[in-house]
PDB file of N, CA and C in Angstrom:
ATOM      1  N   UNK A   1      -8.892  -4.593  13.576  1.00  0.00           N
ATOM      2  CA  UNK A   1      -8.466  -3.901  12.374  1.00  0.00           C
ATOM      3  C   UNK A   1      -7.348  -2.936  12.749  1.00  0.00           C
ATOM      4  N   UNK A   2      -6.522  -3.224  12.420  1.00  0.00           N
ATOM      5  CA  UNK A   2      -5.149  -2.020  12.049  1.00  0.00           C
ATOM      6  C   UNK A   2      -5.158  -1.223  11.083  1.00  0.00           C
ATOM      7  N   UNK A   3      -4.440   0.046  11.400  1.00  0.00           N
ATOM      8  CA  UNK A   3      -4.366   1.423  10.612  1.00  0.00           C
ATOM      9  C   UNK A   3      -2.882   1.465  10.487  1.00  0.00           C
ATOM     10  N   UNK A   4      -2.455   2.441   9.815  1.00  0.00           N
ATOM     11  CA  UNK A   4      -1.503   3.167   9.579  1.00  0.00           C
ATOM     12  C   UNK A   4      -1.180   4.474   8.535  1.00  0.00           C
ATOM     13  N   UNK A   5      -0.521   5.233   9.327  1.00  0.00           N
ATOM     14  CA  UNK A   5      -0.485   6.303   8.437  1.00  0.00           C
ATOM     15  C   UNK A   5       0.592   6.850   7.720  1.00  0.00           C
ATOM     16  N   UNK A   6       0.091   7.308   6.685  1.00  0.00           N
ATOM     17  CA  UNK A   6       1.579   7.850   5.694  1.00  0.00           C
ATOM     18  C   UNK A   6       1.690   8.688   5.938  1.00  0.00           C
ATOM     19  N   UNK A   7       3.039   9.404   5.676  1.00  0.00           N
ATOM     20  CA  UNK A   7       3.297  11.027   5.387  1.00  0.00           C
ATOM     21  C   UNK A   7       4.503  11.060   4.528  1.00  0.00           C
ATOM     22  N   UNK A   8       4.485  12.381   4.105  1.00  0.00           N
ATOM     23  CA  UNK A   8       5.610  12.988   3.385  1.00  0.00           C
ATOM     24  C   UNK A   8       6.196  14.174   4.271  1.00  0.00           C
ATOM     25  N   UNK A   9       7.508  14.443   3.660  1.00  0.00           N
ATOM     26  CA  UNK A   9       7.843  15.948   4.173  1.00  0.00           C
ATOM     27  C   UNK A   9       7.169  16.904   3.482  1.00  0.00           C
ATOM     28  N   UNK A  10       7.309  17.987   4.708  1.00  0.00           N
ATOM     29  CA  UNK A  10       6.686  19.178   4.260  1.00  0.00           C
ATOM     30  C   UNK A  10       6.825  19.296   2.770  1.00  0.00           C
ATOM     31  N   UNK A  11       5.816  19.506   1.809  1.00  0.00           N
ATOM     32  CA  UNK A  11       5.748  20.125   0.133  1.00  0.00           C
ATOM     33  C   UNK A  11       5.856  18.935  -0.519  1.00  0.00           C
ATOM     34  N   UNK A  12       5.724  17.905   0.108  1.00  0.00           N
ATOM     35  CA  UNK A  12       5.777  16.879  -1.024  1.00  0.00           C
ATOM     36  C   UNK A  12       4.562  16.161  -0.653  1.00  0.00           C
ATOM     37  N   UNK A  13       4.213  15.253  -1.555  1.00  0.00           N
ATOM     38  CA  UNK A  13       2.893  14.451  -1.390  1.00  0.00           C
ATOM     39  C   UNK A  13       2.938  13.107  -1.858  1.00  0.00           C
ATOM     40  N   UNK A  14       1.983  12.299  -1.291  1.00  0.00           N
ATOM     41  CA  UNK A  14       2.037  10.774  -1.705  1.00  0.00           C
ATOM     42  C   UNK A  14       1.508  10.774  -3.369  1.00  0.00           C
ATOM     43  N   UNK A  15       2.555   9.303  -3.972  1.00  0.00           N
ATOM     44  CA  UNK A  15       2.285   8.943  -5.344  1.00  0.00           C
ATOM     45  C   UNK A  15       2.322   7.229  -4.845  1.00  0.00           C
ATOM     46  N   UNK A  16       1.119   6.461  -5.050  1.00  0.00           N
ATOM     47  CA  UNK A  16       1.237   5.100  -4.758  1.00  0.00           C
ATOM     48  C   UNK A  16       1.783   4.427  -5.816  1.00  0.00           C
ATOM     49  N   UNK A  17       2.483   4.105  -5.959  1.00  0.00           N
ATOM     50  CA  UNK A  17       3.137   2.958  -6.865  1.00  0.00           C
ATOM     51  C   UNK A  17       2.682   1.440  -6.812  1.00  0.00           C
ATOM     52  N   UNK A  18       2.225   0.646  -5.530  1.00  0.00           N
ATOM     53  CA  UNK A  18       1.748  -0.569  -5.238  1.00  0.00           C
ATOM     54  C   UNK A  18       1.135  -0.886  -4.599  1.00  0.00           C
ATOM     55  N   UNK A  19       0.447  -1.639  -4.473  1.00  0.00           N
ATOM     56  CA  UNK A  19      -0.350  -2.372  -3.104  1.00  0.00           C
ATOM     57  C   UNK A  19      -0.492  -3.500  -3.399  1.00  0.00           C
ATOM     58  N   UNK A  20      -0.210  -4.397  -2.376  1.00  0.00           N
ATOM     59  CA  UNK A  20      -0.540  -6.156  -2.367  1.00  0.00           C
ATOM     60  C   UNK A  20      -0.931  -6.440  -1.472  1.00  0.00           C
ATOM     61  N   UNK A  21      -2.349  -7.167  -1.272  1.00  0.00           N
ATOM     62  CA  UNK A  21      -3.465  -7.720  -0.272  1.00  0.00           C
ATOM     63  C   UNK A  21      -3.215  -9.527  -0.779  1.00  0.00           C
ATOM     64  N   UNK A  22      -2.737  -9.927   0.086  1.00  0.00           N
ATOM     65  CA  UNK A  22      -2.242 -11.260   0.122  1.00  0.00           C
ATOM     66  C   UNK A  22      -1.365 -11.657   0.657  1.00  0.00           C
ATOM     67  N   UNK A  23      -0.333 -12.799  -0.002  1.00  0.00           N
ATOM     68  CA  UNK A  23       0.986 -13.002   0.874  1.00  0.00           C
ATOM     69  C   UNK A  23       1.823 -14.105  -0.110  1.00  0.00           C
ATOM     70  N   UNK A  24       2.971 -13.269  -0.285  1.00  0.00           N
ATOM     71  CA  UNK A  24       3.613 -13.477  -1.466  1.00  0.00           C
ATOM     72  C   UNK A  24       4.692 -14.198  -0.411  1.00  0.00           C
ATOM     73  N   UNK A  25       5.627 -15.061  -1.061  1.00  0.00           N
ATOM     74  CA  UNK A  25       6.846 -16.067  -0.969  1.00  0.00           C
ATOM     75  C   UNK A  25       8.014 -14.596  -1.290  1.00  0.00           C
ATOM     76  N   UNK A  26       8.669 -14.607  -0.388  1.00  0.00           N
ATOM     77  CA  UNK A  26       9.694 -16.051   0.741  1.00  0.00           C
ATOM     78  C   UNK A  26       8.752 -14.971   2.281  1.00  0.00           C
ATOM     79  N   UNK A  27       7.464 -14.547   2.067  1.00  0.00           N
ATOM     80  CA  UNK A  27       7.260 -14.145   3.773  1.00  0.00           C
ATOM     81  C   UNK A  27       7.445 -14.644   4.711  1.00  0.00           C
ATOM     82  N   UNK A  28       7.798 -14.544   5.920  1.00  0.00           N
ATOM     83  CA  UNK A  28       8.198 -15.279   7.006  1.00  0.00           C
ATOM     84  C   UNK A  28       6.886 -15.922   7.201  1.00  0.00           C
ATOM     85  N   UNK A  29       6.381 -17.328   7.787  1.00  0.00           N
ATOM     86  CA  UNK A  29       5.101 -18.029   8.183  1.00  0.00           C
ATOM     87  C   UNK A  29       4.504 -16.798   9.650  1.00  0.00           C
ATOM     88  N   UNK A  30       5.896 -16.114  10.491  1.00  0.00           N
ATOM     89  CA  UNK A  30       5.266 -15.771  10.872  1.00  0.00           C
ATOM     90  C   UNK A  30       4.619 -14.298  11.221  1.00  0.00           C
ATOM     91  N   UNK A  31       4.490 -13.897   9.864  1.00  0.00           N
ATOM     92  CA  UNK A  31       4.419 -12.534   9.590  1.00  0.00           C
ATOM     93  C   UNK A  31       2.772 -12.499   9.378  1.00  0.00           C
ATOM     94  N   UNK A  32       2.263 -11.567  10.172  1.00  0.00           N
ATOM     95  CA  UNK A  32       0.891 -11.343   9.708  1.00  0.00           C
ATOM     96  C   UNK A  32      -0.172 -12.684  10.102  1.00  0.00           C
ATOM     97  N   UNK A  33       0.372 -13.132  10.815  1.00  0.00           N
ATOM     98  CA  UNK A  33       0.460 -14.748  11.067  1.00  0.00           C
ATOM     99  C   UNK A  33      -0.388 -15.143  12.971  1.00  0.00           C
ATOM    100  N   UNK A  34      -1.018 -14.818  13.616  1.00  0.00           N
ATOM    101  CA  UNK A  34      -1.373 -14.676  15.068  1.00  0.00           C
ATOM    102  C   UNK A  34      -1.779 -15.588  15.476  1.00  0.00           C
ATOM    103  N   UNK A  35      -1.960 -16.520  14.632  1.00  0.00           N
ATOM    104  CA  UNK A  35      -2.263 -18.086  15.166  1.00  0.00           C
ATOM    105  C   UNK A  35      -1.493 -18.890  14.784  1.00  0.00           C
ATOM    106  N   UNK A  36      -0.714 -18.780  14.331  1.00  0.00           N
ATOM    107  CA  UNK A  36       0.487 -19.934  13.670  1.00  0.00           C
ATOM    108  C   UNK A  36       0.116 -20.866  13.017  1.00  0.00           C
ATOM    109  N   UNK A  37      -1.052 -20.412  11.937  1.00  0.00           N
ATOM    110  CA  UNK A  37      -1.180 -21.114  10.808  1.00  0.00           C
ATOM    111  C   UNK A  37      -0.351 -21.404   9.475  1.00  0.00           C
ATOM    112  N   UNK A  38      -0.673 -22.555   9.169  1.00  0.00           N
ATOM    113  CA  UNK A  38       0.162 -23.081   8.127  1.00  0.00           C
ATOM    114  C   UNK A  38       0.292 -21.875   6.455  1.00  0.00           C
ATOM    115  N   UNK A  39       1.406 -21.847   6.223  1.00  0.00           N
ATOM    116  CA  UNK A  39       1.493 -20.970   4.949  1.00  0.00           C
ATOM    117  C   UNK A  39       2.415 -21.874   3.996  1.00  0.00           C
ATOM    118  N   UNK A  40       2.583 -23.094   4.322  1.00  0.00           N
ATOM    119  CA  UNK A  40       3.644 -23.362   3.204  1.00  0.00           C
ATOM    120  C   UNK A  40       3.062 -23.029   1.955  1.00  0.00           C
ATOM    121  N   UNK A  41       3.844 -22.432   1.095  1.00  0.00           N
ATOM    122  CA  UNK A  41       3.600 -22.582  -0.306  1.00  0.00           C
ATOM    123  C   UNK A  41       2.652 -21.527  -0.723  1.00  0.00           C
ATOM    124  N   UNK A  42       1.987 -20.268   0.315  1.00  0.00           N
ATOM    125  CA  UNK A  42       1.285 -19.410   0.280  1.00  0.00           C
ATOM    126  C   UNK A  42       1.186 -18.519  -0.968  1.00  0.00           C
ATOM    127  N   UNK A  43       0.942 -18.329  -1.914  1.00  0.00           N
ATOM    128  CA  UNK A  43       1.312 -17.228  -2.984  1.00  0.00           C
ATOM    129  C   UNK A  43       0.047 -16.819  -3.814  1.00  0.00           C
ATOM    130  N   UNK A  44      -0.366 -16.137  -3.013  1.00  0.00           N
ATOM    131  CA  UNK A  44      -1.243 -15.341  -3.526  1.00  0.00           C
ATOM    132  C   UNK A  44      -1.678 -13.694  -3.624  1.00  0.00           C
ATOM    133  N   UNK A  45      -2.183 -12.961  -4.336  1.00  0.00           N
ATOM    134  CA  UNK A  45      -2.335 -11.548  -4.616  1.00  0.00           C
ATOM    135  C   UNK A  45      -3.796 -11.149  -5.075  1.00  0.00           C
ATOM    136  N   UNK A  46      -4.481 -10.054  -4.642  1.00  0.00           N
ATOM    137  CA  UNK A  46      -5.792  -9.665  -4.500  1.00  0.00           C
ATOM    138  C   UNK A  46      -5.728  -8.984  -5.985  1.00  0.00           C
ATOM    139  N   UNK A  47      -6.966  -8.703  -6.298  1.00  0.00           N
ATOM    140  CA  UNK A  47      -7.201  -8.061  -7.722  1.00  0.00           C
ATOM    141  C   UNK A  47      -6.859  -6.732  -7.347  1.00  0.00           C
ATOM    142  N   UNK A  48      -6.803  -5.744  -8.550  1.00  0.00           N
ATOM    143  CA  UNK A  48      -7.379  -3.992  -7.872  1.00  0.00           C
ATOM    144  C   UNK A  48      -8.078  -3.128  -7.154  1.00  0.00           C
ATOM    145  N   UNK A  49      -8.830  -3.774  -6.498  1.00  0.00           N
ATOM    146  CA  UNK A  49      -9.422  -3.175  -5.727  1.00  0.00           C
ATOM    147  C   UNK A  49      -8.778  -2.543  -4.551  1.00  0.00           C
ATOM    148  N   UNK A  50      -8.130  -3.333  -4.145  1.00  0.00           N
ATOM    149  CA  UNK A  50      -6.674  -3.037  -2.565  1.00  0.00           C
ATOM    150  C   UNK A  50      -5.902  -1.799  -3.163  1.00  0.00           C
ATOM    151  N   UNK A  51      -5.615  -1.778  -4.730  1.00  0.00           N
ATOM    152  CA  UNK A  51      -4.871  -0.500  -5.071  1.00  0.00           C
ATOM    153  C   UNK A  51      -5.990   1.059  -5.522  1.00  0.00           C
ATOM    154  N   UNK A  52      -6.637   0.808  -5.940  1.00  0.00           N
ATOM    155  CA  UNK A  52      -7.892   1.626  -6.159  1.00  0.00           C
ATOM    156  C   UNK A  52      -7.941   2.322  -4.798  1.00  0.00           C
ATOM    157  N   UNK A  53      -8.375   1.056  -3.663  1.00  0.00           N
ATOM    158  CA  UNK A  53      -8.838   1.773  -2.590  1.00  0.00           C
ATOM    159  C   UNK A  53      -7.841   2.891  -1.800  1.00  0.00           C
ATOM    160  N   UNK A  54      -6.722   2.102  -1.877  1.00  0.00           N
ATOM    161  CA  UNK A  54      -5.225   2.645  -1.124  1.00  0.00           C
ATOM    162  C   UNK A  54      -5.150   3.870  -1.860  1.00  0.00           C
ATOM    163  N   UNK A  55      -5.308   4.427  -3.052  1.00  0.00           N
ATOM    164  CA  UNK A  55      -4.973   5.525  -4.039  1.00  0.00           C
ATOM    165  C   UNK A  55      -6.187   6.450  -4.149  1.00  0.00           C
ATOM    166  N   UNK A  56      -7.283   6.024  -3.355  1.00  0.00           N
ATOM    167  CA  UNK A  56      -8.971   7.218  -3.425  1.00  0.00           C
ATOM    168  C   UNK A  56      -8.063   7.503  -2.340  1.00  0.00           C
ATOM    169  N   UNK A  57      -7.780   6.953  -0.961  1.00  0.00           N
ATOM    170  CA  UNK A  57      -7.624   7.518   0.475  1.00  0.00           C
ATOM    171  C   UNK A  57      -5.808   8.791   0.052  1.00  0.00           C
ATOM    172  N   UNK A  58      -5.237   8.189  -0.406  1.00  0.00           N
ATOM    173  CA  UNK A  58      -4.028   8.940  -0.135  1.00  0.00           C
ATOM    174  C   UNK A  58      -3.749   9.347  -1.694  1.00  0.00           C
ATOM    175  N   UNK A  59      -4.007   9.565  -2.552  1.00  0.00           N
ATOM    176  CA  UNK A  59      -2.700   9.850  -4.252  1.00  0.00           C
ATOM    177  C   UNK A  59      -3.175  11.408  -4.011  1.00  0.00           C
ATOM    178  N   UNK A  60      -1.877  11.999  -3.829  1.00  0.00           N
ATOM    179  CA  UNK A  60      -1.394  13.416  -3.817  1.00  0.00           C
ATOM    180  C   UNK A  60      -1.762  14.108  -2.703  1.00  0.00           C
ATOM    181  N   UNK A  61      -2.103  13.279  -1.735  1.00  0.00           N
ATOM    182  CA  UNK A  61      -2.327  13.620  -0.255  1.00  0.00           C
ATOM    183  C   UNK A  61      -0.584  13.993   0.323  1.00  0.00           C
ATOM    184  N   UNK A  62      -0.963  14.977   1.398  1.00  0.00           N
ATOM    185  CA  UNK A  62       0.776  15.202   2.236  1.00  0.00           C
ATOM    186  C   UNK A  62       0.865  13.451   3.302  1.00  0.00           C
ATOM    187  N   UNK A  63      -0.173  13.407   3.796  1.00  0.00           N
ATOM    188  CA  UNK A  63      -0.290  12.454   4.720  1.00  0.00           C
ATOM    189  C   UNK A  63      -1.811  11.470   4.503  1.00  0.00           C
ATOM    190  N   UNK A  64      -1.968  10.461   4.839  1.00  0.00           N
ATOM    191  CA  UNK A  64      -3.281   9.874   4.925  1.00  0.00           C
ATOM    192  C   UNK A  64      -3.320   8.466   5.750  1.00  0.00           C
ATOM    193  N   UNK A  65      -4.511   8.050   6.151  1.00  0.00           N
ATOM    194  CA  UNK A  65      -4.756   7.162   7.204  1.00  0.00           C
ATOM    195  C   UNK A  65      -5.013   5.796   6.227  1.00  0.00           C
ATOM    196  N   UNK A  66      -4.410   4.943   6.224  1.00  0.00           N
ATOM    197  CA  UNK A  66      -5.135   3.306   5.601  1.00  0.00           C
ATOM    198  C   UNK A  66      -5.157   2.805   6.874  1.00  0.00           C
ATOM    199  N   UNK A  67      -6.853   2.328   6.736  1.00  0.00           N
ATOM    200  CA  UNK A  67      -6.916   1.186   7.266  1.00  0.00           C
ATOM    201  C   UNK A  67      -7.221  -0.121   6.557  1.00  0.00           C
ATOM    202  N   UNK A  68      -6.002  -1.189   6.835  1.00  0.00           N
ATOM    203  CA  UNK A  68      -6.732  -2.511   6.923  1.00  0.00           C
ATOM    204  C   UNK A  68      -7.952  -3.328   6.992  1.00  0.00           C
ATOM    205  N   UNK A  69      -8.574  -2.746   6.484  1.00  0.00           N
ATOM    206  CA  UNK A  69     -10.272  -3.056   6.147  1.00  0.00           C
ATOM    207  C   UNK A  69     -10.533  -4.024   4.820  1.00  0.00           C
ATOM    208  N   UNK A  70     -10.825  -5.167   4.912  1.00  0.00           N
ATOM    209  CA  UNK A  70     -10.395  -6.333   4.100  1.00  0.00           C
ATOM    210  C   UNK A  70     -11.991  -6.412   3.235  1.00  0.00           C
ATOM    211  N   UNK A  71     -12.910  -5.604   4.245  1.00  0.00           N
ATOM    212  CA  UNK A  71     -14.097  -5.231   3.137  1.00  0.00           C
ATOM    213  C   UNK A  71     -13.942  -4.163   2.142  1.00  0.00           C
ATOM    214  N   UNK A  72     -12.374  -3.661   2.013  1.00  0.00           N
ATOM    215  CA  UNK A  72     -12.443  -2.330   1.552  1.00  0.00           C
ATOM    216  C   UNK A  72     -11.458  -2.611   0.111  1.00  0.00           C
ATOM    217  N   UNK A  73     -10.733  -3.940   0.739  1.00  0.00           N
ATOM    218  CA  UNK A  73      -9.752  -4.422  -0.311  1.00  0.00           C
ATOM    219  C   UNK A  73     -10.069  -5.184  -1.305  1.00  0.00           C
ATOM    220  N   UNK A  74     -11.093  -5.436  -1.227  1.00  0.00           N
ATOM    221  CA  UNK A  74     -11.698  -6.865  -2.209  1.00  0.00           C
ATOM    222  C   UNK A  74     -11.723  -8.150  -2.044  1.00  0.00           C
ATOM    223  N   UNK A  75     -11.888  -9.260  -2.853  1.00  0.00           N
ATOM    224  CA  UNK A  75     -12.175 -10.768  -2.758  1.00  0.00           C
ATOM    225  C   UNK A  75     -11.044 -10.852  -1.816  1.00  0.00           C
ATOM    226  N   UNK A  76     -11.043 -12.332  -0.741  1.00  0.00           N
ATOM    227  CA  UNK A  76     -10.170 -12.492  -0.290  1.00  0.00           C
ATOM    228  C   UNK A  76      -9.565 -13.642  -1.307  1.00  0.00           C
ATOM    229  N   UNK A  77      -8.317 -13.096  -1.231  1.00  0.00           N
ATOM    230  CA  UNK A  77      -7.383 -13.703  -2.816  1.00  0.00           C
ATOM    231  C   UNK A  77      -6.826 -15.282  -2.242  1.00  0.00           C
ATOM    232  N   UNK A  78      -6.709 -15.468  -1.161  1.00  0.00           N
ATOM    233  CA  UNK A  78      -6.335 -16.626  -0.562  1.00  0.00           C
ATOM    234  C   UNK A  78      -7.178 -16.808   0.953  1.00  0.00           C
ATOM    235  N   UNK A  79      -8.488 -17.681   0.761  1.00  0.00           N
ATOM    236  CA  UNK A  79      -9.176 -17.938   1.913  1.00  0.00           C
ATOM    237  C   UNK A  79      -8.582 -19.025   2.678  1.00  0.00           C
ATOM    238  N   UNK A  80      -8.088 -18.639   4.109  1.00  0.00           N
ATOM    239  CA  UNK A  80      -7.562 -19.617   4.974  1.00  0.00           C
ATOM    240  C   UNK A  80      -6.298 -19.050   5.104  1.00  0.00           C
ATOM    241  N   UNK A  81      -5.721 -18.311   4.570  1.00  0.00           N
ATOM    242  CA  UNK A  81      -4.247 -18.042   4.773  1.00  0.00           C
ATOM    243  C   UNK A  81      -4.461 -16.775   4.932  1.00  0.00           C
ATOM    244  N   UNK A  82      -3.313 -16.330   6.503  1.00  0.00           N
ATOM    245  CA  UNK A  82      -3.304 -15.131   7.106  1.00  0.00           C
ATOM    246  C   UNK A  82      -2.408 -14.247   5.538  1.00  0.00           C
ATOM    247  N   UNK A  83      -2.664 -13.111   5.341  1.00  0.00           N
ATOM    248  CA  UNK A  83      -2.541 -12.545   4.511  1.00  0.00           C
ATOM    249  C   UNK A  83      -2.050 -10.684   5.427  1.00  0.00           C
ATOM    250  N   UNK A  84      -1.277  -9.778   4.185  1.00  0.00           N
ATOM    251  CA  UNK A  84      -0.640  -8.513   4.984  1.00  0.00           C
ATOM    252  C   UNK A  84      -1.365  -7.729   3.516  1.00  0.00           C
ATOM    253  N   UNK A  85      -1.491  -6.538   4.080  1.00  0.00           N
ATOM    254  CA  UNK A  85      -1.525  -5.916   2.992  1.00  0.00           C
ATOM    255  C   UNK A  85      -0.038  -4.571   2.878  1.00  0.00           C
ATOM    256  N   UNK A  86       0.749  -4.610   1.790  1.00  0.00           N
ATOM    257  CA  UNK A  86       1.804  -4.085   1.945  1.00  0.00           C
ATOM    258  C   UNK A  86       1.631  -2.927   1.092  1.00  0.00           C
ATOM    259  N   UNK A  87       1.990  -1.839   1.375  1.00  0.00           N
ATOM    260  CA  UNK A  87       1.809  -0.445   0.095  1.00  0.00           C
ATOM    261  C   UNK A  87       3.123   0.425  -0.479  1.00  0.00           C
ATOM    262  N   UNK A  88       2.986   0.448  -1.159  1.00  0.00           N
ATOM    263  CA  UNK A  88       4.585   1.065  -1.984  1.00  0.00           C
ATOM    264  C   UNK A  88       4.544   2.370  -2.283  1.00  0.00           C
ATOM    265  N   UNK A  89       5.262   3.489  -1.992  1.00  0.00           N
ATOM    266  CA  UNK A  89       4.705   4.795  -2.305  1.00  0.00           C
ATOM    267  C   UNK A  89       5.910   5.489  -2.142  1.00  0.00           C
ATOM    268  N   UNK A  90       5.853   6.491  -3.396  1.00  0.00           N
ATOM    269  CA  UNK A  90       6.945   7.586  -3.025  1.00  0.00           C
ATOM    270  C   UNK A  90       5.963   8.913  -2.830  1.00  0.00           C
ATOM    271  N   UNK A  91       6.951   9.743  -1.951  1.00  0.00           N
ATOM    272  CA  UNK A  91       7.127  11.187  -1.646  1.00  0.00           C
ATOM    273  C   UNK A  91       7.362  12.153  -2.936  1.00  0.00           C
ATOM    274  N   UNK A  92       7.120  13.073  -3.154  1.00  0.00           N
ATOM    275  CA  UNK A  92       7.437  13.683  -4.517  1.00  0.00           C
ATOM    276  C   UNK A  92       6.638  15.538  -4.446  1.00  0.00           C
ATOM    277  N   UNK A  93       7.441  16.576  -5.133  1.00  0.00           N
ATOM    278  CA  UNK A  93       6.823  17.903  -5.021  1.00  0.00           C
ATOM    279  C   UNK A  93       6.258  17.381  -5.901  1.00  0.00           C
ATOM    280  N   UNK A  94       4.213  18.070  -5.664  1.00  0.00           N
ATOM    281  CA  UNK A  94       3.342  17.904  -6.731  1.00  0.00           C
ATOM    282  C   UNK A  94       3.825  18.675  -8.184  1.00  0.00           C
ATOM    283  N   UNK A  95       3.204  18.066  -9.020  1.00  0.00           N
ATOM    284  CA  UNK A  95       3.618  19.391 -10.147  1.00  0.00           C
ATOM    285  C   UNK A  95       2.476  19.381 -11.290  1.00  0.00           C
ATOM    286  N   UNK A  96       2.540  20.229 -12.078  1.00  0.00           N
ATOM    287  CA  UNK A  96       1.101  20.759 -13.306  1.00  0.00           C
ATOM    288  C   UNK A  96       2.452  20.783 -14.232  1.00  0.00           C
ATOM    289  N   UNK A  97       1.641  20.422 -15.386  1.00  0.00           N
ATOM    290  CA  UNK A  97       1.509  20.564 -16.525  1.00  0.00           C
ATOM    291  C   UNK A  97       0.163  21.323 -17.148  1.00  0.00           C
ATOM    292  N   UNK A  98       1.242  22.461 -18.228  1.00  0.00           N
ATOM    293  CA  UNK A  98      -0.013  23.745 -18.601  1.00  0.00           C
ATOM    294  C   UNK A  98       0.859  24.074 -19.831  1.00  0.00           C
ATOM    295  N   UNK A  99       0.179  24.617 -21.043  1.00  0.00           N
ATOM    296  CA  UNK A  99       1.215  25.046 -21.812  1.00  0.00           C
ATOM    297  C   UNK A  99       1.840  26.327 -21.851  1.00  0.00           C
ATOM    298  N   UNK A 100       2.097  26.906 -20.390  1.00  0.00           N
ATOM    299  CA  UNK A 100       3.186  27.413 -20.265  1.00  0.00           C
ATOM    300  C   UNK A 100       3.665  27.110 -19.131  1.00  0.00           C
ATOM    301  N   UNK A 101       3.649  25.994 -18.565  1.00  0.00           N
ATOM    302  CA  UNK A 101       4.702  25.965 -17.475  1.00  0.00           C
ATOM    303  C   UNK A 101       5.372  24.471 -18.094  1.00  0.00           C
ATOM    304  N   UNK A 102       6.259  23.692 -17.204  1.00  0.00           N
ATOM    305  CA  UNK A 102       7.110  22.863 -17.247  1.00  0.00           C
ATOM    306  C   UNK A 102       6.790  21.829 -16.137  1.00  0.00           C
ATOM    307  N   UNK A 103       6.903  20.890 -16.244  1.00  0.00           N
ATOM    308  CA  UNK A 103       6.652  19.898 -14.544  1.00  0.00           C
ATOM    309  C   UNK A 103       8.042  20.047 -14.323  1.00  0.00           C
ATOM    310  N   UNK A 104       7.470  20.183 -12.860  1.00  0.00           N
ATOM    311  CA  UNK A 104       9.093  20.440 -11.755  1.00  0.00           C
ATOM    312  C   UNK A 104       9.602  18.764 -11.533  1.00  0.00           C
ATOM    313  N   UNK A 105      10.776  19.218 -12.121  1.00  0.00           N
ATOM    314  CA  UNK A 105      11.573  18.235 -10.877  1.00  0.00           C
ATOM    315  C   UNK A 105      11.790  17.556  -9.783  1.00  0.00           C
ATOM    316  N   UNK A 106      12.144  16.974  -9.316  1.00  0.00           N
ATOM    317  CA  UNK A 106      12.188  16.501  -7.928  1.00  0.00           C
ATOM    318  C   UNK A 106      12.413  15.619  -7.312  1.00  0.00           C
ATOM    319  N   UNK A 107      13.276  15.209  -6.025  1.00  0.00           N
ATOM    320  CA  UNK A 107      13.943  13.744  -5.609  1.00  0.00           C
ATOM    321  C   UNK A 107      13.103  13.507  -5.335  1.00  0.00           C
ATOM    322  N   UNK A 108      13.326  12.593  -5.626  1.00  0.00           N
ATOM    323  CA  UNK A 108      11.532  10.773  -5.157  1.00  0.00           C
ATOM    324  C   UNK A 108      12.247   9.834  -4.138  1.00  0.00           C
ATOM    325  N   UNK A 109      11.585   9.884  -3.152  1.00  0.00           N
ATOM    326  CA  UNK A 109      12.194   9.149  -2.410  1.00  0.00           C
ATOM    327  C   UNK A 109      10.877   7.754  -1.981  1.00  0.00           C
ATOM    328  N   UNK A 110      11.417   6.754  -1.973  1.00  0.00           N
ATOM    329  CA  UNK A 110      10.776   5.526  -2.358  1.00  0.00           C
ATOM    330  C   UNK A 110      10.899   5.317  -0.969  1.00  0.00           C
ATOM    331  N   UNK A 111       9.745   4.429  -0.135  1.00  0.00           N
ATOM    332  CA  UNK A 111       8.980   3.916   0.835  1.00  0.00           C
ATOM    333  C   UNK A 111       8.556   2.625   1.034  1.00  0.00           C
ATOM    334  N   UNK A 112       8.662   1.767   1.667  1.00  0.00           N
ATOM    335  CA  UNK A 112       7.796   0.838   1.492  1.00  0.00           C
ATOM    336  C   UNK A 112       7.162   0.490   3.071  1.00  0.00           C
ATOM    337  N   UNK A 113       5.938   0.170   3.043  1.00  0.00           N
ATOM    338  CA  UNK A 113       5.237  -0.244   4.568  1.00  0.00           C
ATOM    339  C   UNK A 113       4.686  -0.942   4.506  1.00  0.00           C
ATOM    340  N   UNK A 114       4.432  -1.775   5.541  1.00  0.00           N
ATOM    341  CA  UNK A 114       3.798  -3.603   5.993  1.00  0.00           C
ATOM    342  C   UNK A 114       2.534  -3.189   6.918  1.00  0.00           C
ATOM    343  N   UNK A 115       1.320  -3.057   6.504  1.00  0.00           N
ATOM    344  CA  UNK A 115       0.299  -3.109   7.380  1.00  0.00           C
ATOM    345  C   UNK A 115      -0.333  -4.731   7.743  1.00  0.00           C
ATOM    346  N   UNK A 116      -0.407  -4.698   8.737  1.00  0.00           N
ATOM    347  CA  UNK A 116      -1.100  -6.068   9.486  1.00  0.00           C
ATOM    348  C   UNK A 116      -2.416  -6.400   9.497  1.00  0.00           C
ATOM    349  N   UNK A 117      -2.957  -7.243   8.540  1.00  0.00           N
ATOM    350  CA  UNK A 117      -4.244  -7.513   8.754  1.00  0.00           C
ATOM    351  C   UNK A 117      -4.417  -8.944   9.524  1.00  0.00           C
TER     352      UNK A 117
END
């Protein structure tokens, strides 16, 4: 099992935008791939659960640990085919809404990372 960890810069915090537990077209065959099994034509994607889980561990965290835990992601969406789970996330200052303040502003800077299952 592989990990990886996110972070933001100082004052900003994770907002997940995606997660995909599967293995979507045009992936390389040999991506995520350790036996050099066959993927032609591979296209498949896990239900919500892979995003649920990815968003309890890290949404509005500065930093957080995913692991690749395929009991953690749900059904396997394509049995027999090596599969990645990939997560999409921007950086962003947290902000409130109150009726007297305003939500802040702020550059979003967009991310994307390839964890190896």
């Amino acid at each position: 099992m592989k990990d990886h960890t996110f972070s933001c810069p100082t004052g900003q915090v994770l907002y997940i935008t995606n997660v995909l537990w599967g293995r979507l077209p045009p992936a390389p065959s040999t991506l995520c791939n350790p036996f050099n099994t066959s993927v032609v034509g591979a296209n498949c994607k896990g239900g919500p659960t892979a995003l649920q889980y990815v968003q309890k561990l890290c949404e509005g965290q500065p930093t957080c640990l995913v692991q690749n835990d395929w009991q953690q992601l749900g059904p396997d969406p394509c049995t027999g085919v090596p599969k990645y789970l990939q997560v999409s996330y921007m950086c962003a200052v947290p902000t409130t809404t109150t009726l007297t303040t305003q939500p802040m502003n702020s550059t979003v800077r967009m991310r994307n990372s390839v964890l190896v299952v």
